[in-house]
PDB file of N, CA and C in Angstrom:
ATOM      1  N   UNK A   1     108.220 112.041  63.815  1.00  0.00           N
ATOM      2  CA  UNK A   1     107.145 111.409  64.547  1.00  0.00           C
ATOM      3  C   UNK A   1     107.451 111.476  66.041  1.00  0.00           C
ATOM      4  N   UNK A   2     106.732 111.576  67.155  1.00  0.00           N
ATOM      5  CA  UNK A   2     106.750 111.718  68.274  1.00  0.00           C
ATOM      6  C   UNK A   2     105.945 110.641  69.063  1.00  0.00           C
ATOM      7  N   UNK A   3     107.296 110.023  69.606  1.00  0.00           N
ATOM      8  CA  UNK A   3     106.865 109.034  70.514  1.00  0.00           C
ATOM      9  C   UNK A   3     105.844 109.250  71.485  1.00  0.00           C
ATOM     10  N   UNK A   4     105.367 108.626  71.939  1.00  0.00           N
ATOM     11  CA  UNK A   4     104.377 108.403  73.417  1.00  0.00           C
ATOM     12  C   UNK A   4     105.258 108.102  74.505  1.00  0.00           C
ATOM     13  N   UNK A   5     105.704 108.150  75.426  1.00  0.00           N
ATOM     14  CA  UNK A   5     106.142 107.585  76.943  1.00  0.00           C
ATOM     15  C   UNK A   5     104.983 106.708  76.862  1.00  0.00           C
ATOM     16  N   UNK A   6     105.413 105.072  77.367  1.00  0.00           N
ATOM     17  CA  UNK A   6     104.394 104.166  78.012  1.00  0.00           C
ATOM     18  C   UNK A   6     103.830 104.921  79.708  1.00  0.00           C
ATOM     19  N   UNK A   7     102.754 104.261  79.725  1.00  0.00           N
ATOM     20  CA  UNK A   7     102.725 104.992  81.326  1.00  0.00           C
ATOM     21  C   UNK A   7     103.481 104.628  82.362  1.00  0.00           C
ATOM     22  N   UNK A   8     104.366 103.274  82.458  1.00  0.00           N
ATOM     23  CA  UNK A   8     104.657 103.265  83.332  1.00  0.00           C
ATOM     24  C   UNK A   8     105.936 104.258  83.417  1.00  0.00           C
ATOM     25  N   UNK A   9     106.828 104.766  82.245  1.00  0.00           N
ATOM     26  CA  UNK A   9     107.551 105.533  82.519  1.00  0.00           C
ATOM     27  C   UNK A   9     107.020 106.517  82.727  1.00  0.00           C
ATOM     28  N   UNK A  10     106.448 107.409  82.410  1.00  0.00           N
ATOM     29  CA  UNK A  10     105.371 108.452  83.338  1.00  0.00           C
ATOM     30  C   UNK A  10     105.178 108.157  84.508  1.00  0.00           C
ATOM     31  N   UNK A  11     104.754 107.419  85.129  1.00  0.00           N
ATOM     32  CA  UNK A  11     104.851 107.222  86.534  1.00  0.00           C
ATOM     33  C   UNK A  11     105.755 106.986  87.324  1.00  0.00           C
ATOM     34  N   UNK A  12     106.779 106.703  86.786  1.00  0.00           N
ATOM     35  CA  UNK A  12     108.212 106.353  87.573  1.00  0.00           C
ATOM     36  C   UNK A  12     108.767 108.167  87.545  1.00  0.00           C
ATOM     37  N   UNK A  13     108.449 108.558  86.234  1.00  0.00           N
ATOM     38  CA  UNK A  13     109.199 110.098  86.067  1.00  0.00           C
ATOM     39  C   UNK A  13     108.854 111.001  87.323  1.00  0.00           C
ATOM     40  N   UNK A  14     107.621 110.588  87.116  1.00  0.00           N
ATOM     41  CA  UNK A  14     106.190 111.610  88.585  1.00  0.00           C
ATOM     42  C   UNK A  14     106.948 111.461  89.320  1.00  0.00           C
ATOM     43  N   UNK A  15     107.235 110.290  89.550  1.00  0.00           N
ATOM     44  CA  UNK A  15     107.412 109.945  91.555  1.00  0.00           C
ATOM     45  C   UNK A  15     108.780 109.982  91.714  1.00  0.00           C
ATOM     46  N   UNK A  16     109.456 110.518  90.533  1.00  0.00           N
ATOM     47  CA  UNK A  16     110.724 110.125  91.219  1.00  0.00           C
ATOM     48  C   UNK A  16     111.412 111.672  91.699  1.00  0.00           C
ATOM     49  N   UNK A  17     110.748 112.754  91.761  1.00  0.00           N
ATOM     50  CA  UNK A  17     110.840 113.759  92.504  1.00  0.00           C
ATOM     51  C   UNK A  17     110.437 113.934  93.683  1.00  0.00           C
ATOM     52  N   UNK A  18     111.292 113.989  94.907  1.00  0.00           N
ATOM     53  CA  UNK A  18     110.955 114.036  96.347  1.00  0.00           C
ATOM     54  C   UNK A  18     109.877 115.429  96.788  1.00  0.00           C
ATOM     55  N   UNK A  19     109.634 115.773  95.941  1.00  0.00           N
ATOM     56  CA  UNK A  19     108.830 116.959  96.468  1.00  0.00           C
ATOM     57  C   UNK A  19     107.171 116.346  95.662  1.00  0.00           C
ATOM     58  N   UNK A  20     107.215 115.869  94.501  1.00  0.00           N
ATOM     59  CA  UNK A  20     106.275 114.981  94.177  1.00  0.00           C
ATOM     60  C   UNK A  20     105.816 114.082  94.902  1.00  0.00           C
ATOM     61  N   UNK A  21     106.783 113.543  95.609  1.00  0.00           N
ATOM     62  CA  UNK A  21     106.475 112.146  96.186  1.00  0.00           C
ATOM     63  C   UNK A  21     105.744 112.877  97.778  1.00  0.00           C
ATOM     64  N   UNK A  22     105.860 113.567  98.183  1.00  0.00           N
ATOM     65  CA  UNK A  22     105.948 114.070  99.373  1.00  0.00           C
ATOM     66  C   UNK A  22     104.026 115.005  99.098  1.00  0.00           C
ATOM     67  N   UNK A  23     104.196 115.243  98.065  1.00  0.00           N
ATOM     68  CA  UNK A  23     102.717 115.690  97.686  1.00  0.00           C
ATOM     69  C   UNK A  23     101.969 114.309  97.917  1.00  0.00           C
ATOM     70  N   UNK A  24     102.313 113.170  96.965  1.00  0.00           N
ATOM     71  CA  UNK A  24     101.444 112.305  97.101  1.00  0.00           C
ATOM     72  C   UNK A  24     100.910 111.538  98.676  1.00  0.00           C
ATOM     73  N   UNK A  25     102.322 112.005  99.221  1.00  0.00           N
ATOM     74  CA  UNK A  25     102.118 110.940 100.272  1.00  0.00           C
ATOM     75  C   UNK A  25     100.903 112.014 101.373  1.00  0.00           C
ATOM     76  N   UNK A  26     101.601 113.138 101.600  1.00  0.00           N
ATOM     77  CA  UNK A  26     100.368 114.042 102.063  1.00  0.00           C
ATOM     78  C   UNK A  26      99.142 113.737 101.819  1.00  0.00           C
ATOM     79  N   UNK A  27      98.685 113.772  99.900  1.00  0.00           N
ATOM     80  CA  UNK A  27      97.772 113.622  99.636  1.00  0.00           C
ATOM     81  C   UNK A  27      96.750 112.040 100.050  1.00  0.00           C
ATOM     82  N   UNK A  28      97.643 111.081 100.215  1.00  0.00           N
ATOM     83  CA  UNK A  28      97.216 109.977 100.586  1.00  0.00           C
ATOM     84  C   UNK A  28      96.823 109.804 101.953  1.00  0.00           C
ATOM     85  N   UNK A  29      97.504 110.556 103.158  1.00  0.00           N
ATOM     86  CA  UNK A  29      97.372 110.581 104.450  1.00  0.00           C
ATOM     87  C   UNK A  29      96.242 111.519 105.107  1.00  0.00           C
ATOM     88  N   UNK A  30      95.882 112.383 104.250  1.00  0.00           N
ATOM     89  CA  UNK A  30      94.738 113.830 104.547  1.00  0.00           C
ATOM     90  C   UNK A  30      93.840 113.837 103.622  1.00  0.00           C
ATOM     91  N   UNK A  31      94.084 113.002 102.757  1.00  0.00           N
ATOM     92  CA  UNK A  31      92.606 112.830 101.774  1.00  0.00           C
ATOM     93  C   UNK A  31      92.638 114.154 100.722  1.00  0.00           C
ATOM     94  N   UNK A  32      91.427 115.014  99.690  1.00  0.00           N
ATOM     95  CA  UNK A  32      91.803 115.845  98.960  1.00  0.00           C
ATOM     96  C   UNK A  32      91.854 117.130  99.634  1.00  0.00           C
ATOM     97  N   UNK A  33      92.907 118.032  98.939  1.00  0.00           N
ATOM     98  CA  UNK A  33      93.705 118.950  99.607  1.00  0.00           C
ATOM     99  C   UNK A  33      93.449 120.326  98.397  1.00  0.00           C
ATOM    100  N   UNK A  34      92.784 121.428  98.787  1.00  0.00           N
ATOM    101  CA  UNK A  34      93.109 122.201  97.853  1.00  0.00           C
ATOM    102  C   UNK A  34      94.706 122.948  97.936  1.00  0.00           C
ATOM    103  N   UNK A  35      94.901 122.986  96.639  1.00  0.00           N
ATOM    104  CA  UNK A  35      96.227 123.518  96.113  1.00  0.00           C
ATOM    105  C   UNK A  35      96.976 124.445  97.354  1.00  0.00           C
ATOM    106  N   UNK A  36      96.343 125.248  97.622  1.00  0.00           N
ATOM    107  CA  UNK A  36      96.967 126.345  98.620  1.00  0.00           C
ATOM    108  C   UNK A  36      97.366 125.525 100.096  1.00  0.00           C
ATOM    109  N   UNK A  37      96.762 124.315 100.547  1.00  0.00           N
ATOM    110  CA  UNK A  37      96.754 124.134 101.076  1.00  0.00           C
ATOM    111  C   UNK A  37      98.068 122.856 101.317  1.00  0.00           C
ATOM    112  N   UNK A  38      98.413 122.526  99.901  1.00  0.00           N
ATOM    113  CA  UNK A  38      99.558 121.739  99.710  1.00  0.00           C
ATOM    114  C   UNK A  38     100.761 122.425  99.834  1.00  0.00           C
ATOM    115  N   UNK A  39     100.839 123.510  99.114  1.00  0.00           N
ATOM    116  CA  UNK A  39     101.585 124.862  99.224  1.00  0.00           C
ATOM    117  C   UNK A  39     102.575 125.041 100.589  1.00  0.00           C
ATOM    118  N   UNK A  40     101.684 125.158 101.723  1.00  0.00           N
ATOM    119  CA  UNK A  40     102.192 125.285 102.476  1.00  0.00           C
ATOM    120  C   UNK A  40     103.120 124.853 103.220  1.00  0.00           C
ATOM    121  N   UNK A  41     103.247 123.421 103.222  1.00  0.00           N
ATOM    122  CA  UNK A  41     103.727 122.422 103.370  1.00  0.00           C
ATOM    123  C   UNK A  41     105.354 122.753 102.881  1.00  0.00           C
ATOM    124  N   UNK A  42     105.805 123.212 101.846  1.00  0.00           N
ATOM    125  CA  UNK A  42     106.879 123.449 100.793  1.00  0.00           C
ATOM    126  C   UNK A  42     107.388 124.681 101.092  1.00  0.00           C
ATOM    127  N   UNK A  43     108.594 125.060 101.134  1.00  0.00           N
ATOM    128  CA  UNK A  43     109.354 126.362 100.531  1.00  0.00           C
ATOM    129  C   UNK A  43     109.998 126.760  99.463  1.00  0.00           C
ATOM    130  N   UNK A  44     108.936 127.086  99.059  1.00  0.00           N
ATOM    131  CA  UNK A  44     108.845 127.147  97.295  1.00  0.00           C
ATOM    132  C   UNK A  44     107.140 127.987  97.067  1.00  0.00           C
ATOM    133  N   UNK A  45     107.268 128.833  96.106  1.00  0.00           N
ATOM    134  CA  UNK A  45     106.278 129.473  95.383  1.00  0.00           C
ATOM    135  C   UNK A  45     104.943 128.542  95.015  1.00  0.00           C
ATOM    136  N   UNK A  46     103.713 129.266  95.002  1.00  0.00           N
ATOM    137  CA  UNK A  46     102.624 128.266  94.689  1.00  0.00           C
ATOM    138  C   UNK A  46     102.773 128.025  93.572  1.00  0.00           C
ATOM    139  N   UNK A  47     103.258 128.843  92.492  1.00  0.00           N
ATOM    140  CA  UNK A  47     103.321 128.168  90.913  1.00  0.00           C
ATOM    141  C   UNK A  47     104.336 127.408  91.286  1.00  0.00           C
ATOM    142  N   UNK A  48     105.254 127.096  91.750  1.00  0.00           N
ATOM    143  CA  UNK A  48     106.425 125.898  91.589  1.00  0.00           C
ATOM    144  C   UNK A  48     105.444 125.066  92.051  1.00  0.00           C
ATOM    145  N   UNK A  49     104.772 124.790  93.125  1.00  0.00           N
ATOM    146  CA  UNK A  49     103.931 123.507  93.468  1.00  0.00           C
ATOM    147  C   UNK A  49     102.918 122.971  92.616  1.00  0.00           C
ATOM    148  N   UNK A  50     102.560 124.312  91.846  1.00  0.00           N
ATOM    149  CA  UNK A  50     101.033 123.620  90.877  1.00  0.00           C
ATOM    150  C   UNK A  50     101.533 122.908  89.906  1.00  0.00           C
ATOM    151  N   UNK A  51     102.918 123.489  89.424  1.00  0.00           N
ATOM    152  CA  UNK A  51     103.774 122.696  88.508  1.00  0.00           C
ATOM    153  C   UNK A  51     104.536 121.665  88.719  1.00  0.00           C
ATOM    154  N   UNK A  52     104.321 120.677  90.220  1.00  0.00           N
ATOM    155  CA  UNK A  52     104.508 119.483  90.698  1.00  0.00           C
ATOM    156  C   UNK A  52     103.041 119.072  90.006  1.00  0.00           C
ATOM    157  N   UNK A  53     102.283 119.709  90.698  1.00  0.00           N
ATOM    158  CA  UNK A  53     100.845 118.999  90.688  1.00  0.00           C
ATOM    159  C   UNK A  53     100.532 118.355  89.502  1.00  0.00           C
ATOM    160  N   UNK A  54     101.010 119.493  88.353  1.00  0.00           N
ATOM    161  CA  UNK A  54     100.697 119.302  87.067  1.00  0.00           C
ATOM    162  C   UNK A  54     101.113 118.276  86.576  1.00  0.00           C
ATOM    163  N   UNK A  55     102.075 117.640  86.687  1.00  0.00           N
ATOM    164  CA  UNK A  55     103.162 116.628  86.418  1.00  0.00           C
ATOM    165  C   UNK A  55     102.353 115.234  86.739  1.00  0.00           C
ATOM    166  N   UNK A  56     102.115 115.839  88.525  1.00  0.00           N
ATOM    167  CA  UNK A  56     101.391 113.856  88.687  1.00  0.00           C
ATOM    168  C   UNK A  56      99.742 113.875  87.906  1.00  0.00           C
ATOM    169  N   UNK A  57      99.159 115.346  87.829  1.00  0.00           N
ATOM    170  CA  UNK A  57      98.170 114.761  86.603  1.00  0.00           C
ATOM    171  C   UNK A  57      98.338 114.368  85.686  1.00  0.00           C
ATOM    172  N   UNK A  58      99.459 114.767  84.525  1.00  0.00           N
ATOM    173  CA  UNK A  58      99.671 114.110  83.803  1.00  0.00           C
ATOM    174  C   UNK A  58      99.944 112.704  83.669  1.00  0.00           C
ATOM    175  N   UNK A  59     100.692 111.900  85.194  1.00  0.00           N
ATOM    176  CA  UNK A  59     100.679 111.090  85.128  1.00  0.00           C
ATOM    177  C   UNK A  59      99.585 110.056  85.587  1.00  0.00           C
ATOM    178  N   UNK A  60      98.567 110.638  85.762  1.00  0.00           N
ATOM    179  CA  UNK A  60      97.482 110.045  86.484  1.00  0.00           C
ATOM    180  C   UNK A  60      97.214 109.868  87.761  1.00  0.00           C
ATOM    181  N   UNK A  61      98.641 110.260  88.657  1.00  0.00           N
ATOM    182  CA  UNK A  61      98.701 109.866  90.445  1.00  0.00           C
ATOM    183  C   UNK A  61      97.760 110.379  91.131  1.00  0.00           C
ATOM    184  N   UNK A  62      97.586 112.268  90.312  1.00  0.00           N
ATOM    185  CA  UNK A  62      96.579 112.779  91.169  1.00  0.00           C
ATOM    186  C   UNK A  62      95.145 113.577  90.074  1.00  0.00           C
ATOM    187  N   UNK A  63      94.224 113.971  90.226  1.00  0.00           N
ATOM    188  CA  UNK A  63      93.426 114.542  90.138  1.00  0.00           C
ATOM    189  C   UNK A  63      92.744 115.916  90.427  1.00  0.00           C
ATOM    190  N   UNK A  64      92.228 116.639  89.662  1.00  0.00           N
ATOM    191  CA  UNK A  64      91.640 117.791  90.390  1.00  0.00           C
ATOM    192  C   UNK A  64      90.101 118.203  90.065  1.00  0.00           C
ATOM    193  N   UNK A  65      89.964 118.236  90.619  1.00  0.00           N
ATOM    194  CA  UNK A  65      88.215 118.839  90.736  1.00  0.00           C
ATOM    195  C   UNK A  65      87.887 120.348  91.715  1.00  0.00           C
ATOM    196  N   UNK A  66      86.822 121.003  90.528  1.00  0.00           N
ATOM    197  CA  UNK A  66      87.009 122.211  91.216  1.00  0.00           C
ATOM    198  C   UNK A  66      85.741 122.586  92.217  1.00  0.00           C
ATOM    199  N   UNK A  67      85.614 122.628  93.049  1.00  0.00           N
ATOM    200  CA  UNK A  67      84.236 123.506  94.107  1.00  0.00           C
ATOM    201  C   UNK A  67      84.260 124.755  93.899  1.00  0.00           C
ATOM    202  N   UNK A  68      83.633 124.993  93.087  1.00  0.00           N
ATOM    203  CA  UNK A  68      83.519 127.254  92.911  1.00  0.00           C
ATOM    204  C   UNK A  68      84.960 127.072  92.854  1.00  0.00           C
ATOM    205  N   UNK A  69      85.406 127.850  93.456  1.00  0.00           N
ATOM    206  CA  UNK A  69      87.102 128.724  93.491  1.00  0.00           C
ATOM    207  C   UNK A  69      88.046 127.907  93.426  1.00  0.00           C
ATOM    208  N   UNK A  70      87.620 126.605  94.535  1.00  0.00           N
ATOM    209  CA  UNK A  70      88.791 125.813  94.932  1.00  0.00           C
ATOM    210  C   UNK A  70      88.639 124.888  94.016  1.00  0.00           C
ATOM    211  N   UNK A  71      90.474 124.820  93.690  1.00  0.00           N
ATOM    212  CA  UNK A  71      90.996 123.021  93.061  1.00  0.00           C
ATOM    213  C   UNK A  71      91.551 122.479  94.490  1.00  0.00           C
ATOM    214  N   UNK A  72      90.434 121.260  94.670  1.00  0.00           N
ATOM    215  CA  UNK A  72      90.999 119.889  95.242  1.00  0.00           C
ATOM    216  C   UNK A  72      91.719 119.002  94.581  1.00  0.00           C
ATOM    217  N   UNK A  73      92.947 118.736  94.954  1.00  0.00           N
ATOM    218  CA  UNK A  73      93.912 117.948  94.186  1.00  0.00           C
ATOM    219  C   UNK A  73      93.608 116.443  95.197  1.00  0.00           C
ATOM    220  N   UNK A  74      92.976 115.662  94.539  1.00  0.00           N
ATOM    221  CA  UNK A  74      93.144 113.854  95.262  1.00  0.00           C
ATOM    222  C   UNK A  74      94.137 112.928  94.641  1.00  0.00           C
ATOM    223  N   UNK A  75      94.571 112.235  95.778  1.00  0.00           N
ATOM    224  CA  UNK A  75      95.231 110.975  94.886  1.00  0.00           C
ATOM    225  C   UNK A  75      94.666 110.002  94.449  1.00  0.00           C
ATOM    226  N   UNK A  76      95.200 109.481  93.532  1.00  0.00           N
ATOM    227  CA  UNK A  76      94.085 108.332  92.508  1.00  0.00           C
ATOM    228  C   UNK A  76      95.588 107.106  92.435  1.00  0.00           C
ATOM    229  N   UNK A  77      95.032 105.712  93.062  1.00  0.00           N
ATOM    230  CA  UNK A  77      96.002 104.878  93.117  1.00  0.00           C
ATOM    231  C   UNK A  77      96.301 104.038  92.320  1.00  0.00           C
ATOM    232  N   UNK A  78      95.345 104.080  91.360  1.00  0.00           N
ATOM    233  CA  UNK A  78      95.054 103.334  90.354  1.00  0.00           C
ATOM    234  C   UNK A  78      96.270 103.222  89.969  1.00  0.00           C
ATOM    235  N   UNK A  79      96.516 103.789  89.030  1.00  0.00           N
ATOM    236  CA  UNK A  79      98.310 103.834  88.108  1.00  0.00           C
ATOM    237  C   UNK A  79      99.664 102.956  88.743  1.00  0.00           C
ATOM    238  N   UNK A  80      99.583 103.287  90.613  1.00  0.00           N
ATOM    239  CA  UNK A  80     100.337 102.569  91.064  1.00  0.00           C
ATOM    240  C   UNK A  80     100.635 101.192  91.317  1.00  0.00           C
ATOM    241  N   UNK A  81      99.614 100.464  90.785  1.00  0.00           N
ATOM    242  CA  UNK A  81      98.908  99.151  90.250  1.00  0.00           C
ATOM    243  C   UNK A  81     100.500  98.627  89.313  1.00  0.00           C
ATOM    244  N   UNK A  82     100.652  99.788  88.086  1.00  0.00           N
ATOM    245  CA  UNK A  82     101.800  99.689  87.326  1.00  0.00           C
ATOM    246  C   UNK A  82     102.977  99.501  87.763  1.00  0.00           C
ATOM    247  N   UNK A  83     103.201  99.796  88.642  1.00  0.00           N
ATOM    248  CA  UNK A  83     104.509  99.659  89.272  1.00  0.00           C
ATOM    249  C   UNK A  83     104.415  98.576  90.354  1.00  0.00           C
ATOM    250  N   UNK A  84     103.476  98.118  90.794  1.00  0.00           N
ATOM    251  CA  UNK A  84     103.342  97.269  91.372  1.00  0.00           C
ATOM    252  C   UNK A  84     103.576  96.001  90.673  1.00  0.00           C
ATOM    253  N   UNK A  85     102.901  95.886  89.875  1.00  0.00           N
ATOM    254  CA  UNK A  85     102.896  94.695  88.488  1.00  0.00           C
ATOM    255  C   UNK A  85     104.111  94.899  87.859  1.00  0.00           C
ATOM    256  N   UNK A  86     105.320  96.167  87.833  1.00  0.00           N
ATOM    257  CA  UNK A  86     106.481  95.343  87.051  1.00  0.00           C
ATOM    258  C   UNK A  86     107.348  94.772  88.078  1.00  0.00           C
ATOM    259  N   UNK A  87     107.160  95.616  89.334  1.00  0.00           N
ATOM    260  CA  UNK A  87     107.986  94.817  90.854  1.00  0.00           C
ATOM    261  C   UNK A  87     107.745  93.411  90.880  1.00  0.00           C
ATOM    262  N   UNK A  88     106.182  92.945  90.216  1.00  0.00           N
ATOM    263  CA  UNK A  88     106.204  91.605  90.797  1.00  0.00           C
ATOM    264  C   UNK A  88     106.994  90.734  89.764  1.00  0.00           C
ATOM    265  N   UNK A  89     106.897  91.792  88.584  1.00  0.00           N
ATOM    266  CA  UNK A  89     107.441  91.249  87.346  1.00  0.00           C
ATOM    267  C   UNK A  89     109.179  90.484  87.711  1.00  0.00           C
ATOM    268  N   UNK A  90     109.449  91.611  87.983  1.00  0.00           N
ATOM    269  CA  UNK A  90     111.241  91.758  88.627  1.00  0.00           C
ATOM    270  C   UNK A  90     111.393  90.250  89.654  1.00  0.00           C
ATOM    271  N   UNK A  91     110.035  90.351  90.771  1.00  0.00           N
ATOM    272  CA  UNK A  91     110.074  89.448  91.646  1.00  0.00           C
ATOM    273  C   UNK A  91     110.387  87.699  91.464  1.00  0.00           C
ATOM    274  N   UNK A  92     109.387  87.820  90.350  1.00  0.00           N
ATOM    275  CA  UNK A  92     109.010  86.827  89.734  1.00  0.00           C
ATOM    276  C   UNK A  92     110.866  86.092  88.899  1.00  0.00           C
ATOM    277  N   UNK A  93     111.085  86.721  88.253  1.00  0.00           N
ATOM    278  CA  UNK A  93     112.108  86.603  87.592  1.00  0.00           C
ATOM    279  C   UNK A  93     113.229  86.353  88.257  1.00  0.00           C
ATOM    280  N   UNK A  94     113.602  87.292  89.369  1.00  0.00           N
ATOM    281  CA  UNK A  94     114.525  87.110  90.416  1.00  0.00           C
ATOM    282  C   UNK A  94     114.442  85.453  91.274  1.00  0.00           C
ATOM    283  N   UNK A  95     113.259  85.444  91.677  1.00  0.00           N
ATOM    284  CA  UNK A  95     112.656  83.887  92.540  1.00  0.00           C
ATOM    285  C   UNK A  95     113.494  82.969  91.062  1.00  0.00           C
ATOM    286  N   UNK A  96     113.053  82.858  89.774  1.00  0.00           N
ATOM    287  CA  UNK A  96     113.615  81.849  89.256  1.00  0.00           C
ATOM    288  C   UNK A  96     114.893  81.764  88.742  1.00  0.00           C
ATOM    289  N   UNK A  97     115.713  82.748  89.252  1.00  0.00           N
ATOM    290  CA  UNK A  97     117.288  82.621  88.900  1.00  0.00           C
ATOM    291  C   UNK A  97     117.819  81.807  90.262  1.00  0.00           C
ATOM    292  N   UNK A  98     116.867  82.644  91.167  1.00  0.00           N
ATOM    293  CA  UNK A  98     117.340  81.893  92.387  1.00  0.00           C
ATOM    294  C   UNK A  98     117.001  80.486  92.264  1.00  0.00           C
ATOM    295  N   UNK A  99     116.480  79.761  92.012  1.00  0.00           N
ATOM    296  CA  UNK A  99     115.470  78.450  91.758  1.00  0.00           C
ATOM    297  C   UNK A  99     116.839  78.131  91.005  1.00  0.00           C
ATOM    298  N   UNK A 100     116.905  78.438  89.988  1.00  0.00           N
ATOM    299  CA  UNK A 100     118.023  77.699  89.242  1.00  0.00           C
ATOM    300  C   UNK A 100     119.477  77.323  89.347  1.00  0.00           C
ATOM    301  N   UNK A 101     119.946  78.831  90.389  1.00  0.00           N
ATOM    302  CA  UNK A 101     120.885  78.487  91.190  1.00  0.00           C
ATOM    303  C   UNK A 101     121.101  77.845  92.415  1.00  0.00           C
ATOM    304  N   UNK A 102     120.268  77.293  93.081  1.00  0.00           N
ATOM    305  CA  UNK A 102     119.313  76.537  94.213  1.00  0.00           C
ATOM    306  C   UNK A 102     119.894  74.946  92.973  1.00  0.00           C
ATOM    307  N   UNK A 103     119.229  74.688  92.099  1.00  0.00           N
ATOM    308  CA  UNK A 103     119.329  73.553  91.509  1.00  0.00           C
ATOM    309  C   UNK A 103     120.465  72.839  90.802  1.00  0.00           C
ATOM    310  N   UNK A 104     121.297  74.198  90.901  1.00  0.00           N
ATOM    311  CA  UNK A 104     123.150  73.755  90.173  1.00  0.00           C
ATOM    312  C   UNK A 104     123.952  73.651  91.476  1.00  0.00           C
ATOM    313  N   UNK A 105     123.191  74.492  92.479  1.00  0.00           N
ATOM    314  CA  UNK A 105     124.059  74.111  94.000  1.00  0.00           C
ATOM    315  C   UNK A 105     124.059  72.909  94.258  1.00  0.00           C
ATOM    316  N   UNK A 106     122.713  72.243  94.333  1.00  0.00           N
ATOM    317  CA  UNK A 106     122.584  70.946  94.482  1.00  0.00           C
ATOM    318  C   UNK A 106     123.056  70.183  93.760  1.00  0.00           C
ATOM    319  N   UNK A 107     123.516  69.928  92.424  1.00  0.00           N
ATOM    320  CA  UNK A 107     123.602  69.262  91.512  1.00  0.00           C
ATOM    321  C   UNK A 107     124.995  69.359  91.724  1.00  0.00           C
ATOM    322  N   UNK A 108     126.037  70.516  91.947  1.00  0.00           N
ATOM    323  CA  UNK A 108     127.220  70.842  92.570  1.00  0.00           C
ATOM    324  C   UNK A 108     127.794  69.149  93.641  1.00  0.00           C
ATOM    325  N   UNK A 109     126.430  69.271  94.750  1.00  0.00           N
ATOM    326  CA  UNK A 109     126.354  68.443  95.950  1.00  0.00           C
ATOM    327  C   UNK A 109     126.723  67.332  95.692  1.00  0.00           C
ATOM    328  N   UNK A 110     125.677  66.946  94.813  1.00  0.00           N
ATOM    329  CA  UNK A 110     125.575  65.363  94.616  1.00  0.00           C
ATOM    330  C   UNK A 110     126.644  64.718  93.546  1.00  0.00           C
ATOM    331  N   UNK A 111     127.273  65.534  93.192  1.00  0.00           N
ATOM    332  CA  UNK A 111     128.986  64.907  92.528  1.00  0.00           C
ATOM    333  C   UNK A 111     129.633  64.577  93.145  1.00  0.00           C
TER     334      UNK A 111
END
């Protein structure tokens, strides 16, 4: 049987390549970009880049839509929502260890 990856590990996998990440962030700063035009950016072959690209579609980061010839690759932020929500998760959790050690310090005090 063959597992699924949850998405958020898919999205951590995407982004955790600096040449991925460096697509997205382009893509976020210049709006949609056809392929050739991401390309350039890189020293590396256009199939090595489409096969970044391919990766954050799979993970949902980016998108493509075609005009006649051209694929526009956009970023879609949605997904990053996920990682946002387990950071706060982490956040959340972290604040109440601190809280608790905050409350044995004190309790330390007053002996």
């Amino acid at each position: 049987m063959v597992e699924r990856e949850d998405p958020l590990t898919t999205i951590l996998k995407a982004a955790s390549d600096p040449t991925r990440r460096a697509i997205l962030t382009q893509l976020a700063q210049q709006g949609p970009l056809r392929v050739t035009d991401i390309a350039r950016r890189f020293d590396m072959s256009l199939n090595s880049v489409s096969k970044h690209i391919k990766v954050l579609e799979k993970a949902g980061l980016v998108s493509r839509r075609t005009e006649w010839r051209e694929h526009l690759i956009e970023v879609q932020m949605g997904p990053l929502s996920d990682i946002d929500q387990w950071f706060a998760d982490l956040r959340s959790i972290w604040a109440l260890r601190l809280e608790a050690l905050e409350a044995a310090l004190k309790e330390d005090d007053n002996e």
